[in-house]
C-alpha atoms as a PDB file:
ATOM      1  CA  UNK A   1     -11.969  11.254   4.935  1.00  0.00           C
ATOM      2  CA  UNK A   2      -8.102  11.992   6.220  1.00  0.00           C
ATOM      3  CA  UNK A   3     -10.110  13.298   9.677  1.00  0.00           C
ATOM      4  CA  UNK A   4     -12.078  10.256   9.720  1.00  0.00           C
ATOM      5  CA  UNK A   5      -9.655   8.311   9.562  1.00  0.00           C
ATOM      6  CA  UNK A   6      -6.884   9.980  12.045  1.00  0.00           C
ATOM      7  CA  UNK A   7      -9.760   9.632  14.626  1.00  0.00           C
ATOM      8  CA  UNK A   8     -10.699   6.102  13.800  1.00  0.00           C
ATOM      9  CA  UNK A   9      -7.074   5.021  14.229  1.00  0.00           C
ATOM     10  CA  UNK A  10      -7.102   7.134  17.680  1.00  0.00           C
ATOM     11  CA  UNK A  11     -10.095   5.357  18.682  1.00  0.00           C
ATOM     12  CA  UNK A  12      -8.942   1.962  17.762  1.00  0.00           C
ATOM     13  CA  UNK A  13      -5.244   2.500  19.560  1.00  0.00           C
ATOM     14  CA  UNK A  14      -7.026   3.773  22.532  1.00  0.00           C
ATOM     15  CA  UNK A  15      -9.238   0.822  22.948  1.00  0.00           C
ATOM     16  CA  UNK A  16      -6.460  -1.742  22.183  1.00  0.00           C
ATOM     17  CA  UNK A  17      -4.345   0.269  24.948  1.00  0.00           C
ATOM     18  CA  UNK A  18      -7.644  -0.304  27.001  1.00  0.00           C
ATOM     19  CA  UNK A  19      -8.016  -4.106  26.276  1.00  0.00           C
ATOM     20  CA  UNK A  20      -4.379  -4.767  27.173  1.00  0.00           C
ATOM     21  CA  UNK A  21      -4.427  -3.120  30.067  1.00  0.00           C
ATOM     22  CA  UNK A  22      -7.782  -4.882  30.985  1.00  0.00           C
ATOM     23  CA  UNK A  23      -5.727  -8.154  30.271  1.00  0.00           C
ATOM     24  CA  UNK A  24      -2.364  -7.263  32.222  1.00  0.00           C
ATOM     25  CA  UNK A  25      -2.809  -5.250  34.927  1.00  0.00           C
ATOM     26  CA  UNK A  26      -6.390  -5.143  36.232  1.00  0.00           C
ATOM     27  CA  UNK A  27      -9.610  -7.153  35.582  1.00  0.00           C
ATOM     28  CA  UNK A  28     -12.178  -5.071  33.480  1.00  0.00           C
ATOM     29  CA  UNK A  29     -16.331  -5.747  34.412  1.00  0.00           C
ATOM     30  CA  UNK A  30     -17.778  -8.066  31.517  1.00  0.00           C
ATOM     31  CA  UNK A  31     -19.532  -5.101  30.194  1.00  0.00           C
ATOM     32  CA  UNK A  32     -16.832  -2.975  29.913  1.00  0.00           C
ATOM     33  CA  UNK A  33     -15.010  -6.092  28.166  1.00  0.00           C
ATOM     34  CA  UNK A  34     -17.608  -5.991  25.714  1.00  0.00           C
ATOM     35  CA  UNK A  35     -18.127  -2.384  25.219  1.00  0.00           C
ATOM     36  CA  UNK A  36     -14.483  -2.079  24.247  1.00  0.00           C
ATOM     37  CA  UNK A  37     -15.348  -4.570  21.681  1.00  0.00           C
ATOM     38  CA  UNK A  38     -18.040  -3.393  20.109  1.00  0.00           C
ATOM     39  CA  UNK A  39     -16.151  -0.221  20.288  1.00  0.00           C
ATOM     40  CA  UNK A  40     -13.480  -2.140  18.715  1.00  0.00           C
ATOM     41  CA  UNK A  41     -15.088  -3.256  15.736  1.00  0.00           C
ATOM     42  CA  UNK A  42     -16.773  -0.052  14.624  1.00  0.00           C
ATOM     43  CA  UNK A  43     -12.964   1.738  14.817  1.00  0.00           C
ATOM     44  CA  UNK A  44     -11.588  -0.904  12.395  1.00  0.00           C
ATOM     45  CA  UNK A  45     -14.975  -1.060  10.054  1.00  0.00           C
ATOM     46  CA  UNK A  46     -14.485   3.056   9.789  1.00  0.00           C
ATOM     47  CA  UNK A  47     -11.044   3.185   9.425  1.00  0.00           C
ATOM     48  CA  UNK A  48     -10.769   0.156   6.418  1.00  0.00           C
ATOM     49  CA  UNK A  49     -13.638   2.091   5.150  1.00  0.00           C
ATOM     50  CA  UNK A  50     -12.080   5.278   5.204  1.00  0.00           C
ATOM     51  CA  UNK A  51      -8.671   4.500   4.120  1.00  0.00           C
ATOM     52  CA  UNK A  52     -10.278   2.530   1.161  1.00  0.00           C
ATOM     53  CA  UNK A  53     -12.051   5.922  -0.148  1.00  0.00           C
ATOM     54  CA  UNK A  54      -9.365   7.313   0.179  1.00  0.00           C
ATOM     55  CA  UNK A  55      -6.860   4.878  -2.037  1.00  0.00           C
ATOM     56  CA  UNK A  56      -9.952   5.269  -4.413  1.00  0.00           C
ATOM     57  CA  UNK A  57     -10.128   9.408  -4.839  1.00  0.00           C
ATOM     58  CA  UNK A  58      -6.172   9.360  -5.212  1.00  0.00           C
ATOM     59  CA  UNK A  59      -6.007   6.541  -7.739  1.00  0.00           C
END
């Protein structure tokens, strides 16, 4: 669960890196827009659902 979660949180600061620089410094295609997103969402379901398992098995 500690790997999933490193790479979730890799995944998700990579696409939020992506997304701003898509908003600041050049104009992403709408596809890519909503790749990132869906991209997006499945780092942040992973990672709550990893660091939850984890806060479980230590408890």
């Amino acid at each position: 669960m500690k790997k999933l979660q490193l790479v979730s949180l890799t995944v998700l600061g990579l696409s939020v890196i992506l997304w701003t620089a898509g908003r600041m410094f050049f104009p992403l295609p709408d596809w890519a827009v909503r790749g990132n997103g869906v991209v997006m969402l499945i780092a942040m379901a992973l990672l709550v659902f990893s660091s939850v398992r984890l806060r479980l098995k230590n408890s």
